[in-house]
Protein backbone atom coordinates (compact mmCIF):
# COMPACT_ATOMS: atom_id res chain seq x y z
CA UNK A 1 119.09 98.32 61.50
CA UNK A 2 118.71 99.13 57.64
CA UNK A 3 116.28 101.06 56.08
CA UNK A 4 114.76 98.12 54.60
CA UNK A 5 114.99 95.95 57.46
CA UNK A 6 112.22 93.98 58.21
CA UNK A 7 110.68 95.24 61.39
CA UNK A 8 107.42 94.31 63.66
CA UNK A 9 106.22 97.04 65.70
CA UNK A 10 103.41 95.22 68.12
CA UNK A 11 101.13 97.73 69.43
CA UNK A 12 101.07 99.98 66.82
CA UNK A 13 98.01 102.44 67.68
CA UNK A 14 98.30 103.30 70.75
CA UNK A 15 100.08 106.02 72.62
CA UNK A 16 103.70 104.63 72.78
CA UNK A 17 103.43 102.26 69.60
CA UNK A 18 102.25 105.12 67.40
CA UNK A 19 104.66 107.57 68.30
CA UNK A 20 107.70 104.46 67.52
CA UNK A 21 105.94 103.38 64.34
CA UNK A 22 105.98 107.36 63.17
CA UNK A 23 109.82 107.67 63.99
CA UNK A 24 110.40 104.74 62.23
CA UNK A 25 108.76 106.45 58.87
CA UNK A 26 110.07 109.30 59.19
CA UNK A 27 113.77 108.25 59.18
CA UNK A 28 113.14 105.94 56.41
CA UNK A 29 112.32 102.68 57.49
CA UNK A 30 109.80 100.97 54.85
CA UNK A 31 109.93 97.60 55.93
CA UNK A 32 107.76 97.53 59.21
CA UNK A 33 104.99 95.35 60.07
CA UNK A 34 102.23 95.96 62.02
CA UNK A 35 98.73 94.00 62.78
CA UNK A 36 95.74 94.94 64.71
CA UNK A 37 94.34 92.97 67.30
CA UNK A 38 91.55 91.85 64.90
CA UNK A 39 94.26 90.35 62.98
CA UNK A 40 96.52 88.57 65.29
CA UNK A 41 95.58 88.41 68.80
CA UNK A 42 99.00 88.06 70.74
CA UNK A 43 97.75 86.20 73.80
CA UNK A 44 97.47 82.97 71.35
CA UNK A 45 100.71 81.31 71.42
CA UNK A 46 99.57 79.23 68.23
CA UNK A 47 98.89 82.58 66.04
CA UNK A 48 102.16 84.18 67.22
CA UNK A 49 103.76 81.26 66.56
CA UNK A 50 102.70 80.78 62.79
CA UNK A 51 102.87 85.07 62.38
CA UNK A 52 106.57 84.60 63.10
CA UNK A 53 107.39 81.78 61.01
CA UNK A 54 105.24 83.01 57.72
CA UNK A 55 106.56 86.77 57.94
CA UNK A 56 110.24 86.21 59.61
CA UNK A 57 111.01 89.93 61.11
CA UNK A 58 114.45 90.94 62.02
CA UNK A 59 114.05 93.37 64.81
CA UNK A 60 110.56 93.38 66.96
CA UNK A 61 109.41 96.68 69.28
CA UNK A 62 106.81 94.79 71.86
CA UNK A 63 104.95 98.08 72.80
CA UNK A 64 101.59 96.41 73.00
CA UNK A 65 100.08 95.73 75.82
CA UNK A 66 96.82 95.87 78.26
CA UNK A 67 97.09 99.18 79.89
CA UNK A 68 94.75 101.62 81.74
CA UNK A 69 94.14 103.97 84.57
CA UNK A 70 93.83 103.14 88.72
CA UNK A 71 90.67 101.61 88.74
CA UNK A 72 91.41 99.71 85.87
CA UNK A 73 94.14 98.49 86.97
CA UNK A 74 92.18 97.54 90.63
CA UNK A 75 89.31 96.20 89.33
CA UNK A 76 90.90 94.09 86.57
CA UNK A 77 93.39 92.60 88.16
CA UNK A 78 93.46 88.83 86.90
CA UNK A 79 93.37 90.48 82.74
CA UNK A 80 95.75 92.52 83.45
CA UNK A 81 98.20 90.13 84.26
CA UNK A 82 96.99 87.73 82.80
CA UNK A 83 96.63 89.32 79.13
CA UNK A 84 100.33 91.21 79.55
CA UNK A 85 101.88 87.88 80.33
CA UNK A 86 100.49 85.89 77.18
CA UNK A 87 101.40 88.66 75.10
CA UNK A 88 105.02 89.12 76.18
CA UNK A 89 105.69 85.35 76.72
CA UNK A 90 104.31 84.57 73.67
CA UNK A 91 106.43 87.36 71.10
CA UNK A 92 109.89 87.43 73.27
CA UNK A 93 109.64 83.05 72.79
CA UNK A 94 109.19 83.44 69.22
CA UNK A 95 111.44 86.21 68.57
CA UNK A 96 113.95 83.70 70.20
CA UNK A 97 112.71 80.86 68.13
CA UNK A 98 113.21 83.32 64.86
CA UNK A 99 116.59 84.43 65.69
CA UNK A 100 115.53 88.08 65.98
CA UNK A 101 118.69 90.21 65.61
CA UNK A 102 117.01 92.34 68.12
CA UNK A 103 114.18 92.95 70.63
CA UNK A 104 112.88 96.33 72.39
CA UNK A 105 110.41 95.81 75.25
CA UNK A 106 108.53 98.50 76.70
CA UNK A 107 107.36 98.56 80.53
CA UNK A 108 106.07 101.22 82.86
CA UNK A 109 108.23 102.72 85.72
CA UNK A 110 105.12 101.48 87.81
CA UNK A 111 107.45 98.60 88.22
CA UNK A 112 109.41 100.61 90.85
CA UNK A 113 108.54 99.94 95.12
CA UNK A 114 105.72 102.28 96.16
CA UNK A 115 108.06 104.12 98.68
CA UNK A 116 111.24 104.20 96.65
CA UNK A 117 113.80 106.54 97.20
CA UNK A 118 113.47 109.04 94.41
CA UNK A 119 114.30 109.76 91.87
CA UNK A 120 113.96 106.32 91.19
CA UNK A 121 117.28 104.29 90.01
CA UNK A 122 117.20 100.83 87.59
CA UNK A 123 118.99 99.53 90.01
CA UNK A 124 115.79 99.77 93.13
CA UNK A 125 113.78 97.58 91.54
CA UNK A 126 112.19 94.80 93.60
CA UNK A 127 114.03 96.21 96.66
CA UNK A 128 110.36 96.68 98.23
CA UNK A 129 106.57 96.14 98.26
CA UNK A 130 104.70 97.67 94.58
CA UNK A 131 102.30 99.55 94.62
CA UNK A 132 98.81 97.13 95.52
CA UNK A 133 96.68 99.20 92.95
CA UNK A 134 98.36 97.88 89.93
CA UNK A 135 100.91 95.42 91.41
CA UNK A 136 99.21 93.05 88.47
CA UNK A 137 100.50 95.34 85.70
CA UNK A 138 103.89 95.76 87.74
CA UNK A 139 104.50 92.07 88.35
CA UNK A 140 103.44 91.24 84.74
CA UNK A 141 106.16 94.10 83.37
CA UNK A 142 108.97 92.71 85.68
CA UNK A 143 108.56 89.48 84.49
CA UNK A 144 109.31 90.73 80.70
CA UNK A 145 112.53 92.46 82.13
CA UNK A 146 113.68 89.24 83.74
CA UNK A 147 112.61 87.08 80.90
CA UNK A 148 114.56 89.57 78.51
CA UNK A 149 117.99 89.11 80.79
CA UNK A 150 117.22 85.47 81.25
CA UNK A 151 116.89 85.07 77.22
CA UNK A 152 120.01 87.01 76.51
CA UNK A 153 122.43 85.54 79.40
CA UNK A 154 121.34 81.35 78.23
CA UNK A 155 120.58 82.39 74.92
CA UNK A 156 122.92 84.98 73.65
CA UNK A 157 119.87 87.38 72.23
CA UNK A 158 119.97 91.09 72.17
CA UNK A 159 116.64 91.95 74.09
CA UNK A 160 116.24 94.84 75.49
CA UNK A 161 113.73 96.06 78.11
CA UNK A 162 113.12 100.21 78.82
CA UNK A 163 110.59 101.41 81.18
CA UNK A 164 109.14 105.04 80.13
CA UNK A 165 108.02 107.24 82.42
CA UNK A 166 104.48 109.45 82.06
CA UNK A 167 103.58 110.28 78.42
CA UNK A 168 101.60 112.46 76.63
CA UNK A 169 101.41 113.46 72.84
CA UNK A 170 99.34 112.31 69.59
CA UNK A 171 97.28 109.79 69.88
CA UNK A 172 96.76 110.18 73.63
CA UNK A 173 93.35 109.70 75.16
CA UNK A 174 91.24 112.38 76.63
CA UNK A 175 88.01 110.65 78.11
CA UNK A 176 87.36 112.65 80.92
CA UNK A 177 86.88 109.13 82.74
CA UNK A 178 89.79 107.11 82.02
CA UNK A 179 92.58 109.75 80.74
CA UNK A 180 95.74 110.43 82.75
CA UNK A 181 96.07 113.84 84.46
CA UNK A 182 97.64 115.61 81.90
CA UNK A 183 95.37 115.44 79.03
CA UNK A 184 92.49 115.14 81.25
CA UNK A 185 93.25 118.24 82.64
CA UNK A 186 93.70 120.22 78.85
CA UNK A 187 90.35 118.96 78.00
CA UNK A 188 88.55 119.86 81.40
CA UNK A 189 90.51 123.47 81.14
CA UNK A 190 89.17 124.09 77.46
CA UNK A 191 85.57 123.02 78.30
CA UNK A 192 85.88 125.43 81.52
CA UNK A 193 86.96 128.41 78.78
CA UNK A 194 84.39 127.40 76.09
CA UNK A 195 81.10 127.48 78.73
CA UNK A 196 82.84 130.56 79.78
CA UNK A 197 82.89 132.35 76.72
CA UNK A 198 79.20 131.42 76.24
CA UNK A 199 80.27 128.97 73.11
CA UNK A 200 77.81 126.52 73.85
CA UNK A 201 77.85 124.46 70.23
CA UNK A 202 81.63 124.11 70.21
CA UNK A 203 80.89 122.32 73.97
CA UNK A 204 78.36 120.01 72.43
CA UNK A 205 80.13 119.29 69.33
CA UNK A 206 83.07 118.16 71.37
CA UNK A 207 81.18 116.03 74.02
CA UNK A 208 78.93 114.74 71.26
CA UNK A 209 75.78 115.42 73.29
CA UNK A 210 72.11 116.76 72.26
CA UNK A 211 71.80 119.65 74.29
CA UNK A 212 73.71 122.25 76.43
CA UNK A 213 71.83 121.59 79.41
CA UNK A 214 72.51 117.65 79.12
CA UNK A 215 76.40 118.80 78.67
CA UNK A 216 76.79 120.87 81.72
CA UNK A 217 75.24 118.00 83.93
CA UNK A 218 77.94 115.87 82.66
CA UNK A 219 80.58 118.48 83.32
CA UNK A 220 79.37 118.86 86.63
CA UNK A 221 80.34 115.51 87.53
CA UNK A 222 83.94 116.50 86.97
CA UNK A 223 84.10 119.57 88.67
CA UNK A 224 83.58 121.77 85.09
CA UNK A 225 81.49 124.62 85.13
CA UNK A 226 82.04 127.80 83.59
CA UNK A 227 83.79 129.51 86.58
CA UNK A 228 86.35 126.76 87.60
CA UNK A 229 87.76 123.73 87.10
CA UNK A 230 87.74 120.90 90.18
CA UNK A 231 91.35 118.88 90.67
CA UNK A 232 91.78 115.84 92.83
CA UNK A 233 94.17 116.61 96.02
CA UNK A 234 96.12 119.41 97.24
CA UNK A 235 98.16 119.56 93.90
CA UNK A 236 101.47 119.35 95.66
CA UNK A 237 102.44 115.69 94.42
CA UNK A 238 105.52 115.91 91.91
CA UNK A 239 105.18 113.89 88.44
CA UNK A 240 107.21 113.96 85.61
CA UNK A 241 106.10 114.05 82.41
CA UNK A 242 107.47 112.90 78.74
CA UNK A 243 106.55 114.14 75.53
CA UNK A 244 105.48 111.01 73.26
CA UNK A 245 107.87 111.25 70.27
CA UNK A 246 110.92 112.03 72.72
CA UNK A 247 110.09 108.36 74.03
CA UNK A 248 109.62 107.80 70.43
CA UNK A 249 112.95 108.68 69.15
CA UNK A 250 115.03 107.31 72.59
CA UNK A 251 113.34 104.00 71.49
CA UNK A 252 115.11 104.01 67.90
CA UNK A 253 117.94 105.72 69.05
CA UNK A 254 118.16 102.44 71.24
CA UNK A 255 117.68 100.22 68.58
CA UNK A 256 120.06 101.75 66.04
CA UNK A 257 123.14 102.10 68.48
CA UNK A 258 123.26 100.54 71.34
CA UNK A 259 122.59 96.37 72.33
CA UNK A 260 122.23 94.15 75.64
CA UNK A 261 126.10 94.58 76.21
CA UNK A 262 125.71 98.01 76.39
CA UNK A 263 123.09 97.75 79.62
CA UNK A 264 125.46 96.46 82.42
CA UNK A 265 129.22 96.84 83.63
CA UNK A 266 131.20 93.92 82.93
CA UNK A 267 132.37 94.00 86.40
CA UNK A 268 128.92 92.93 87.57
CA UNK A 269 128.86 89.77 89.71
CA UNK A 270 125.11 89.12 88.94
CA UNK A 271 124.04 90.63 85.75
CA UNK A 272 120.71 91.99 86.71
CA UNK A 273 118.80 95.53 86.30
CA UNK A 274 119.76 95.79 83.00
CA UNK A 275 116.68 97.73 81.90
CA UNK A 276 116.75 101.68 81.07
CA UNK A 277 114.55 104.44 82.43
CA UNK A 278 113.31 106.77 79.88
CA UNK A 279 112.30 110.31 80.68
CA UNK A 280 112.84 113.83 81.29
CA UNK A 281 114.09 113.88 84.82
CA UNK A 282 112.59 116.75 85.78
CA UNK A 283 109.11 116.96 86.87
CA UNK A 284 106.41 119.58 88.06
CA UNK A 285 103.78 119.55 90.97
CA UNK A 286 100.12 119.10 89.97
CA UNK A 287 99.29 122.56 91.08
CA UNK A 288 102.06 124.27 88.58
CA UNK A 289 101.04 121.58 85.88
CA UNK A 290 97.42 122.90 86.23
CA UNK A 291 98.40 126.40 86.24
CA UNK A 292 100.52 126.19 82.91
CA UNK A 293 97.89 124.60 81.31
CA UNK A 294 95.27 127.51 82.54
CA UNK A 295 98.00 129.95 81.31
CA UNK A 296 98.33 128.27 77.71
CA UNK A 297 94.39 127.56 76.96
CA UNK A 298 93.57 131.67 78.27
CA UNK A 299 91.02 130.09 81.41
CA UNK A 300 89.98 132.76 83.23
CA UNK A 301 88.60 131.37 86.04
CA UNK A 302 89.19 129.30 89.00
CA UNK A 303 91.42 125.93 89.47
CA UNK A 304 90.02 124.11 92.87
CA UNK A 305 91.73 121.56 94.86
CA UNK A 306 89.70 119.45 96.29
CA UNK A 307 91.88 118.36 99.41
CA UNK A 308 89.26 115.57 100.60
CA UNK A 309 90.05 113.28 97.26
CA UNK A 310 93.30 111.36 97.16
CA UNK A 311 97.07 113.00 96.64
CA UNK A 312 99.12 109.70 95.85
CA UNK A 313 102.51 109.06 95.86
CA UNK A 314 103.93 112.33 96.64
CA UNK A 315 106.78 112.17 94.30
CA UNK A 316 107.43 109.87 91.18
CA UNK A 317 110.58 111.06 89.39
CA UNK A 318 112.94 108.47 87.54
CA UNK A 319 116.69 108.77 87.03
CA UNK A 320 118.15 109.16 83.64
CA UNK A 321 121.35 108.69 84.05
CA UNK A 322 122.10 105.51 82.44
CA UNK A 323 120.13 107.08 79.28
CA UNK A 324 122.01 109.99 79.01
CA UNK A 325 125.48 108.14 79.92
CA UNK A 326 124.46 106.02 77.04
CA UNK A 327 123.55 109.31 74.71
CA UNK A 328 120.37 110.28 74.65
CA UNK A 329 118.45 113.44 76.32
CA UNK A 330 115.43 114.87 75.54
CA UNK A 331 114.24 118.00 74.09
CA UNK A 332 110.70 118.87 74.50
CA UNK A 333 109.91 120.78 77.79
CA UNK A 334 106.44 120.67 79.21
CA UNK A 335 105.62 124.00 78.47
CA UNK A 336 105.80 123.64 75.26
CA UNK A 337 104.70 119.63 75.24
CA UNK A 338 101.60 121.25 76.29
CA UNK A 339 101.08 123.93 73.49
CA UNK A 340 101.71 121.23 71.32
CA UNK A 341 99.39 118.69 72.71
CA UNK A 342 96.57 121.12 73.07
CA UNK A 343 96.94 121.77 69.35
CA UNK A 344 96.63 118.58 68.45
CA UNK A 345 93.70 118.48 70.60
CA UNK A 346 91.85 121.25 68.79
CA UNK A 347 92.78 119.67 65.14
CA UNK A 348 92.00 115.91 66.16
């Protein structure tokens, strides 16, 4: 890519697209596209269709997408494959159609088998039954892989599919309903130190309620009082977390150097599992996660684990091999991911 190539990043406020579109910026790139939802909605083939042929981009990142937590994901099943589908379908045809010099889709290792060996390999994918909470979401995100490889092997394209693992960073969301663990659990920690230390306006100000009393009833409903914080399960599962702009700057890395070619051996029979993990490769139980963050906010007071709520999968850890043979690593550790994320926190 040039600096003044022309380049659509779809999905450009939330957690992943953000952190890309930033990147981008900040090694020069002034040539990058971007639309709301308001303004193009990419489940209408019609819309994508004409957005491609009036603005012509040479390289596309497809990070948007319908996304949210387990019960989400459960209770919406039919939008969330439904929506993911359209979307994908619709921009990898017309980046075809447009002779895109190249495309970057962005998945979820969700797509791995529930009870995959770990750490989890490109190459086990659909060697076993997903997941049944978001098997939608999974099945949707396979599909784009295979429709990537398909497109390149009749085709001759240059799409390329990489499946990040857990992120956190700017832009990430802390309700205390839907948010993933990690940021869930910085906000829940702070709120625990705040009622501790008596600062009763700073805990209204940041729940945006009327009235002490009215927040502590909502805290209670998430285990948040001013003497401990509540945690689902036994905090031994392992997860493995990835600070946002890493992802961010694999992503462009990927883009700038390396193409479809680059994803498989040539000695391959079938040419299939061409995707590329992106993470840390380490990871860190709940319990430790927890602890750190405790450490790094200054809680004094308890962490529970409340063993009669749900552990799930034990273990979720994804190999980075092929990432790093291909010559990328990543740099932030969760220690400080976290002092960096709760910082952001206080000034957002």
């Amino acid at each position: 890519m040039n600096k003044d190539s022309k380049i659509y990043v779809a999905g450009h406020r939330g957690l992943v697209g953000s952190a890309i579109l930033e990147n981008l910026k900040k090694k020069g790139y002034s040539n990058i596209i971007t639309k709301t939802h308001k303004e193009l909605d990419l489940t209408k083939q019609i819309d994508v269709a004409n957005f491609f042929d009036r603005e012509k981009p040479e390289y596309v990142i497809l990070a948007a997408a319908k996304v949210g937590g387990i019960v989400a994901n459960n209770t919406y099943r039919a939008e969330f494959i439904y929506e993911n589908m359209m979307i994908q379908n619709n921009v990898i045809h017309q980046s075809y159609l447009s002779k895109v010099n190249k495309l970057l889709f962005l998945g979820s290792t969700c797509i791995y088998p529930k009870n995959t060996t770990q750490p989890m390999k490109e190459e086990y994918l659909l060697t076993n039954t997903l997941e049944y909470t978001n098997e939608p979401y999974a099945i949707a995100k396979i599909a784009g892989i295979k429709m990537c490889e398909s497109y390149n092997l009749q085709y001759g394209t240059n799409f390329i599919s990489v499946m990040p693992t857990n992120l956190y960073g700017p832009n990430d969301n802390f309700d205390l309903e839907k948010s993933h663990v990690l940021p869930a659990l910085i906000r829940k920690i702070y709120l625990a130190k705040l009622l501790s230390e008596s600062k009763e306006d700073d805990v209204i100000k940041d729940l945006n309620l009327s009235s002490i009393e009215e927040a502590k009833k909502y805290l209670e409903k998430f285990g948040v009082t001013k003497d401990s914080v509540e945690i689902w399960g036994t905090g031994k599962p392992m997860r493995e977390f990835l600070w946002s702009e890493d992802m961010a700057e694999a992503c462009v890395f990927i883009m700038e150097n390396r193409n479809f070619k680059d994803t498989y051996s040539e000695s391959q029979k079938e040419i299939i599992n061409t995707h590329i993990n992106i993470g840390s490769g380490k990871d860190i139980s709940i319990k430790d996660l927890a602890e750190n963050i405790k450490d790094i906010i200054g809680f004094k007071g308890d962490l529970v684990f409340n063993t009669e709520k749900p552990d799930g999968t034990m273990r979720k850890l994804t190999d980075v091999s092929k990432l790093n043979n291909l010559g990328w690593n990543h740099k932030v550790e969760i220690n400080e991911g976290i002092k960096k994320l709760y910082k952001w926190y206080l000034n957002n």
